[in-house]
PDB file of N, CA and C in Angstrom:
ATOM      1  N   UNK A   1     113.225  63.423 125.679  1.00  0.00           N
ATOM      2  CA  UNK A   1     113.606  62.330 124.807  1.00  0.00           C
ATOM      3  C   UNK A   1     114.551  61.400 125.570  1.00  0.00           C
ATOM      4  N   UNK A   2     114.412  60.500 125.545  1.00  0.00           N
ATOM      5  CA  UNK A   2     114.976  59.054 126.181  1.00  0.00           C
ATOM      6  C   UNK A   2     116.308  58.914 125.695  1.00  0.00           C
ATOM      7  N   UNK A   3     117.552  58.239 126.012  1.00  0.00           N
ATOM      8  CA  UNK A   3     118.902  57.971 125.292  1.00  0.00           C
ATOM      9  C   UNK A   3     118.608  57.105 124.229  1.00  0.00           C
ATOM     10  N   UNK A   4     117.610  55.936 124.548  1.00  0.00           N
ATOM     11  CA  UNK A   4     117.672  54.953 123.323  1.00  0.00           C
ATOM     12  C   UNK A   4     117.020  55.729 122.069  1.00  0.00           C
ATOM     13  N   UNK A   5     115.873  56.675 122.203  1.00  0.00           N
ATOM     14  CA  UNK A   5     115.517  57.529 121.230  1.00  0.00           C
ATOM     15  C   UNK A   5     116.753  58.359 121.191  1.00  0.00           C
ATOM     16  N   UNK A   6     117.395  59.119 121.054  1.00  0.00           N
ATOM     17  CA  UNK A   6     118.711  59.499 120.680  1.00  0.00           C
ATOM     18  C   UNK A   6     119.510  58.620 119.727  1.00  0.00           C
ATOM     19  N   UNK A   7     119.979  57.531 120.062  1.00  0.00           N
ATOM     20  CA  UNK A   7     120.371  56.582 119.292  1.00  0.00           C
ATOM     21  C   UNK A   7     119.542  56.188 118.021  1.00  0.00           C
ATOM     22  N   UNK A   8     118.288  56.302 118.113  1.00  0.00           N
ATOM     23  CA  UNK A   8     117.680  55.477 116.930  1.00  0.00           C
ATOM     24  C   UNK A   8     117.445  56.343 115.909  1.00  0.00           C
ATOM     25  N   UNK A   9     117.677  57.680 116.103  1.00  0.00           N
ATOM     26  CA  UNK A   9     117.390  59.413 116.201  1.00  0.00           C
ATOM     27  C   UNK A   9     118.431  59.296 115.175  1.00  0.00           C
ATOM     28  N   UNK A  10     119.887  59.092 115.571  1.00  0.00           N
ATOM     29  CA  UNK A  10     120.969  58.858 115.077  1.00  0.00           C
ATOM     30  C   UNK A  10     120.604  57.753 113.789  1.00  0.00           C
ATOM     31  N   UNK A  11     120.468  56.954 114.213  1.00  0.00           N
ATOM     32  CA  UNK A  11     120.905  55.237 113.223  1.00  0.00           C
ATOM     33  C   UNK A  11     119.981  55.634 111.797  1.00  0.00           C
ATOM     34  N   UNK A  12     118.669  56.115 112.133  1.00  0.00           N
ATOM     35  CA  UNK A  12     117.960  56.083 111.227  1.00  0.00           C
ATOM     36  C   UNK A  12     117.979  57.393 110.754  1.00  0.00           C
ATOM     37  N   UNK A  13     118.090  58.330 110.993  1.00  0.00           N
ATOM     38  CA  UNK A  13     118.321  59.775 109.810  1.00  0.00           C
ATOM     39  C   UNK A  13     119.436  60.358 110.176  1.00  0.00           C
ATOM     40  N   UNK A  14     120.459  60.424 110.887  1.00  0.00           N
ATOM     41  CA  UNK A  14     121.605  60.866 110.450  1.00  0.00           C
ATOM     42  C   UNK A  14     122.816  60.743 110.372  1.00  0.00           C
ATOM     43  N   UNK A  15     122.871  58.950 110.670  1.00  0.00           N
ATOM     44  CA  UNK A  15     124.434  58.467 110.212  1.00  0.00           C
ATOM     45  C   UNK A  15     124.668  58.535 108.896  1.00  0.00           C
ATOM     46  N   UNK A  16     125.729  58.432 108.334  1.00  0.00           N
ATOM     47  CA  UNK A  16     125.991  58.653 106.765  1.00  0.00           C
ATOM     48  C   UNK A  16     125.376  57.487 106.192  1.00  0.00           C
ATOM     49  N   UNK A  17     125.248  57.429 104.982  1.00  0.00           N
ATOM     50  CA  UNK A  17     124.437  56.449 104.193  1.00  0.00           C
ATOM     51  C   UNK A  17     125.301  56.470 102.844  1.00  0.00           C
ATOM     52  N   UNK A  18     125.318  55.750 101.585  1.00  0.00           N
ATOM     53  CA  UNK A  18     125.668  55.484 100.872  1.00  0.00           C
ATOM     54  C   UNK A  18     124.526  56.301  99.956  1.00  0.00           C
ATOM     55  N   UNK A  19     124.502  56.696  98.983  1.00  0.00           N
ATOM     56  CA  UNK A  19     122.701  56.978  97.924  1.00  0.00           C
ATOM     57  C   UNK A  19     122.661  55.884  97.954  1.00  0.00           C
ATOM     58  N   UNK A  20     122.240  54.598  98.078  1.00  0.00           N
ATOM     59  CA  UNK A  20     121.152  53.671  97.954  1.00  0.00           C
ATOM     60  C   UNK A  20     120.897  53.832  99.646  1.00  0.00           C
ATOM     61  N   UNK A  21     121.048  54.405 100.517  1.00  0.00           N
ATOM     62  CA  UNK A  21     120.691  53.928 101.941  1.00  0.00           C
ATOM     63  C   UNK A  21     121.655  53.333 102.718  1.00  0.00           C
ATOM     64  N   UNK A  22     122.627  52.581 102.275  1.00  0.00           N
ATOM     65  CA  UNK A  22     123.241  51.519 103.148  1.00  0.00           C
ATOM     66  C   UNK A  22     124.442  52.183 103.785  1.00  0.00           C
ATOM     67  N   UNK A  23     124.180  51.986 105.183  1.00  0.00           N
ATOM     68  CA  UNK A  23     124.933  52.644 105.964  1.00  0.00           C
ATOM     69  C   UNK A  23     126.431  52.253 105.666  1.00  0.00           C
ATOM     70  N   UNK A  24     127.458  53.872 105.844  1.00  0.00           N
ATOM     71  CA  UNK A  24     128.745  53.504 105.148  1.00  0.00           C
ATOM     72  C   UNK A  24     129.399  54.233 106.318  1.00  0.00           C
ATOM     73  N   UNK A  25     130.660  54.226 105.959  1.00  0.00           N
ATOM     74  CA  UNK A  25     131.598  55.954 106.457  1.00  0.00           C
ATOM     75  C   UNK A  25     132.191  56.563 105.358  1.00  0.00           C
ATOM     76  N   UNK A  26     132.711  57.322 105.953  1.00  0.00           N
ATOM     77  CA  UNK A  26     134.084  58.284 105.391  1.00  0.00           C
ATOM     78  C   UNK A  26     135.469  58.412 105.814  1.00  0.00           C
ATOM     79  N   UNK A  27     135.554  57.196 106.656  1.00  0.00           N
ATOM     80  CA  UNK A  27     137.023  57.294 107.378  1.00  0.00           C
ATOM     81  C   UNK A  27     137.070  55.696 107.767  1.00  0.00           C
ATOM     82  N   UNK A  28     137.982  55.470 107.011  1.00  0.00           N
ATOM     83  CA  UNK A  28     139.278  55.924 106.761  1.00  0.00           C
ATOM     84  C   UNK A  28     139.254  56.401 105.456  1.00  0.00           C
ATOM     85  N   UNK A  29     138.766  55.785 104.591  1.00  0.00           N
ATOM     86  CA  UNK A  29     138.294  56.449 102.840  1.00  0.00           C
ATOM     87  C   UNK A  29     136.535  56.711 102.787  1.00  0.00           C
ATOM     88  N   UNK A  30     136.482  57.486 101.714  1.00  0.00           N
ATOM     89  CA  UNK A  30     135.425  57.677 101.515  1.00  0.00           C
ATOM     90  C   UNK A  30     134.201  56.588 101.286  1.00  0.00           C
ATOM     91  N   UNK A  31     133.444  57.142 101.800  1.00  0.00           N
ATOM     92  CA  UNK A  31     132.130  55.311 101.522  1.00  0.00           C
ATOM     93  C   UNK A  31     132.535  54.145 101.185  1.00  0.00           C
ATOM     94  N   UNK A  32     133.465  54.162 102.593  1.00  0.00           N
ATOM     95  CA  UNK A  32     133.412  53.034 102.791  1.00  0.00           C
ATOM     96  C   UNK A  32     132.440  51.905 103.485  1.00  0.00           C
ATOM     97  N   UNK A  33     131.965  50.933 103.365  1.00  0.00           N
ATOM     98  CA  UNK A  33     130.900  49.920 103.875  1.00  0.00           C
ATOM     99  C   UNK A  33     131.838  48.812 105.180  1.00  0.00           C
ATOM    100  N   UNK A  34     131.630  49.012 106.584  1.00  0.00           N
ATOM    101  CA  UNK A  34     131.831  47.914 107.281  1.00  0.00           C
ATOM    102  C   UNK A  34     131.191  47.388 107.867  1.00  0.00           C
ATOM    103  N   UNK A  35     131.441  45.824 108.099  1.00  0.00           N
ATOM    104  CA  UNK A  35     130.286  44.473 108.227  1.00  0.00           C
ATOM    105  C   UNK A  35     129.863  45.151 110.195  1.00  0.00           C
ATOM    106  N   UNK A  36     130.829  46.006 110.576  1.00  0.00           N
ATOM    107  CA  UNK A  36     130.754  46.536 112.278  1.00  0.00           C
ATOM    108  C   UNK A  36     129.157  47.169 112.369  1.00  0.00           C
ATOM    109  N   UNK A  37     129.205  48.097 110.967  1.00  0.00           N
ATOM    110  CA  UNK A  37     127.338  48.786 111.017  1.00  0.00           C
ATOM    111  C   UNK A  37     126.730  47.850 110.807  1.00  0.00           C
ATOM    112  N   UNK A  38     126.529  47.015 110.268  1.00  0.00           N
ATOM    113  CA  UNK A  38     125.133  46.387 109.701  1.00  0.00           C
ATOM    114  C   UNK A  38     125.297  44.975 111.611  1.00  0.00           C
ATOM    115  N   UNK A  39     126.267  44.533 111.790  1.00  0.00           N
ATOM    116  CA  UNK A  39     126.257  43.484 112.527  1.00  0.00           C
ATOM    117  C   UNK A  39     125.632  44.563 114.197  1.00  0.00           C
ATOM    118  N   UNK A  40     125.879  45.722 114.222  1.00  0.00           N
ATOM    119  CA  UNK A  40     125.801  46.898 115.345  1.00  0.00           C
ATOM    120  C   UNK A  40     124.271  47.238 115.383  1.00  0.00           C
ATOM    121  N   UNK A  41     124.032  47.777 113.964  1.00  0.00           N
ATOM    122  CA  UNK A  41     123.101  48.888 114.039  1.00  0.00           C
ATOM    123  C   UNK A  41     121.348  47.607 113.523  1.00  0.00           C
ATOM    124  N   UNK A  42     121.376  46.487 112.650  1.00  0.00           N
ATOM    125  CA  UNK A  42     120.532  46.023 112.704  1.00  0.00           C
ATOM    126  C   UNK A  42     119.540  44.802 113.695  1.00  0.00           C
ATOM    127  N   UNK A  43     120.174  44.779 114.663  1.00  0.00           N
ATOM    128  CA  UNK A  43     119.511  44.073 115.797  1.00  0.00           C
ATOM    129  C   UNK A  43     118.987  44.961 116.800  1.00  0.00           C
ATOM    130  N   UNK A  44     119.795  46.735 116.603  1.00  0.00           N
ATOM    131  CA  UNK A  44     118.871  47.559 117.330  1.00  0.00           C
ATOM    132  C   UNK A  44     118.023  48.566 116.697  1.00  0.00           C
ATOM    133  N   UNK A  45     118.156  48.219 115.381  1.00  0.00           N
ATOM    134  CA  UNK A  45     116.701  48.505 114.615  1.00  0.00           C
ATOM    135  C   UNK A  45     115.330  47.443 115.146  1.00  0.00           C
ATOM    136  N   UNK A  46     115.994  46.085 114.672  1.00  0.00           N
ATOM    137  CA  UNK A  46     114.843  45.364 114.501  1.00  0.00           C
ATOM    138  C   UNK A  46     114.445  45.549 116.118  1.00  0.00           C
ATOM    139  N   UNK A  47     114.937  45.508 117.209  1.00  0.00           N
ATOM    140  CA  UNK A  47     114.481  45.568 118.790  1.00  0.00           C
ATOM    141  C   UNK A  47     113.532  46.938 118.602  1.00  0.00           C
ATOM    142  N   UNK A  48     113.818  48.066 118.440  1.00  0.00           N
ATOM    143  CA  UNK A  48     113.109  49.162 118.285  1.00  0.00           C
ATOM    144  C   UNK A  48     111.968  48.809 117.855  1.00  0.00           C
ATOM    145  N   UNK A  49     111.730  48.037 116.371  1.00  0.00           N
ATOM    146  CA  UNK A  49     110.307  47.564 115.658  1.00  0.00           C
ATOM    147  C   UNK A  49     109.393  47.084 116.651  1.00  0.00           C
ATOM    148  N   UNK A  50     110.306  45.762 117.451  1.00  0.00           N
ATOM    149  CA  UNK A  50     109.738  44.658 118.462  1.00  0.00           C
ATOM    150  C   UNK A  50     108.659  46.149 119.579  1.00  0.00           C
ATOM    151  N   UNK A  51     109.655  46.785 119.900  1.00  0.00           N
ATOM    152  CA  UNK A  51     109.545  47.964 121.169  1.00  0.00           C
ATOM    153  C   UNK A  51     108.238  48.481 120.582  1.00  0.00           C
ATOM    154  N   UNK A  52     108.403  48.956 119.478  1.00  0.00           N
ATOM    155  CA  UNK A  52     107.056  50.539 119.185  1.00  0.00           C
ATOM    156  C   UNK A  52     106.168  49.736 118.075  1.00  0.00           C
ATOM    157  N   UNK A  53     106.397  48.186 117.541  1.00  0.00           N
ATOM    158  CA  UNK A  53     105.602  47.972 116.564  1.00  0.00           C
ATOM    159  C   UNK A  53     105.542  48.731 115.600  1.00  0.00           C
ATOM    160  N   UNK A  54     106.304  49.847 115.013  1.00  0.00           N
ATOM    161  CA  UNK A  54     106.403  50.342 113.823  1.00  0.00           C
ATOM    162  C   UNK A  54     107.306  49.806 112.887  1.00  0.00           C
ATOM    163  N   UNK A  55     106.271  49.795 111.741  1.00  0.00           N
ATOM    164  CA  UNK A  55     106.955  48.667 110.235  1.00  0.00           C
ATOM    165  C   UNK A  55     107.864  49.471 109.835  1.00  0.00           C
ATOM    166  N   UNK A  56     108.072  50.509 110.269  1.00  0.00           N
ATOM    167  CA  UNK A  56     109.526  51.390 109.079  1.00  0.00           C
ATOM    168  C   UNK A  56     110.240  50.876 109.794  1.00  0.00           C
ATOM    169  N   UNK A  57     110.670  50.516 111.290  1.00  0.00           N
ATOM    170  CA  UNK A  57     112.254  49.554 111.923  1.00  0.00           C
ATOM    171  C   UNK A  57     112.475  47.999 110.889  1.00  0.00           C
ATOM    172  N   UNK A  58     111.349  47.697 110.706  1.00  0.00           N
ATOM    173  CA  UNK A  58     111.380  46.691 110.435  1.00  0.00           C
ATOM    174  C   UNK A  58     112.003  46.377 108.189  1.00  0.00           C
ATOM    175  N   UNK A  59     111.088  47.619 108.095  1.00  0.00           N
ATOM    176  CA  UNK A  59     111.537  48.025 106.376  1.00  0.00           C
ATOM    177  C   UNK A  59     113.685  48.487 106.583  1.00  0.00           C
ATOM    178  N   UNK A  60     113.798  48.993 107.267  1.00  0.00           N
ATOM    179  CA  UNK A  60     115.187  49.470 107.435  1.00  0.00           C
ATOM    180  C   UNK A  60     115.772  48.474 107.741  1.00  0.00           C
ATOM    181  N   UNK A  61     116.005  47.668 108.557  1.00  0.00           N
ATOM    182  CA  UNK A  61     116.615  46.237 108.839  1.00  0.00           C
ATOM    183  C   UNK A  61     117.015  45.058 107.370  1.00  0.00           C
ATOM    184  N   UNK A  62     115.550  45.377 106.744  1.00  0.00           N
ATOM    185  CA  UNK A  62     115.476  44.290 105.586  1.00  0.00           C
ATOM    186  C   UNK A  62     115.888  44.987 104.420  1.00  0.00           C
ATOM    187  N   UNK A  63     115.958  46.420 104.634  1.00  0.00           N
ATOM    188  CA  UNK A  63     116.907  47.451 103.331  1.00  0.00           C
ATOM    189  C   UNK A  63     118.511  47.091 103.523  1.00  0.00           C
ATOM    190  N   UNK A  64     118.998  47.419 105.059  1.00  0.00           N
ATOM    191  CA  UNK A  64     119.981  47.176 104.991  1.00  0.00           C
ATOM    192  C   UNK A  64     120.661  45.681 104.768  1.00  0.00           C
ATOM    193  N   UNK A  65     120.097  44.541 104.996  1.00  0.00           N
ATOM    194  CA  UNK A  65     120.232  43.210 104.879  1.00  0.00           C
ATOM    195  C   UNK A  65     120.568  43.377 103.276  1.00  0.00           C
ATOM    196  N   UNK A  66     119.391  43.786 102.503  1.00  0.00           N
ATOM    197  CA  UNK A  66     119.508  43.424 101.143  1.00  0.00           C
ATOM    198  C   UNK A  66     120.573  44.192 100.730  1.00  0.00           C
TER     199      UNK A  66
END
């Protein structure tokens, strides 16, 4: 497995999530939401989509947007 698969390994099933999906933390308080994930983690979703042409990078990008 490649590092960038590691990372995407990560982003998409096992960073914390909020129950609706939207990526959060737990530190400093609990679920909390910062603008650092979504501005971080969705331009190397959508590159991944560009990379493998699979529509679920592309469904995750436009989940987390909304």
């Amino acid at each position: 497995m490649r590092s960038n698969d590691n990372y995407m390994e990560f982003i998409m099933y096992k960073d914390y999530c909020l129950a609706n999906g939207t990526f959060a933390r737990n530190s400093p308080q609990h679920n909390t939401v910062w603008l650092d994930d979504m501005y971080m983690s969705i331009p190397a979703i959508i590159n991944m989509g560009k990379l493998t042409g699979d529509a679920k990078y592309y469904d995750e990008a436009v989940k987390q947007v909304l």
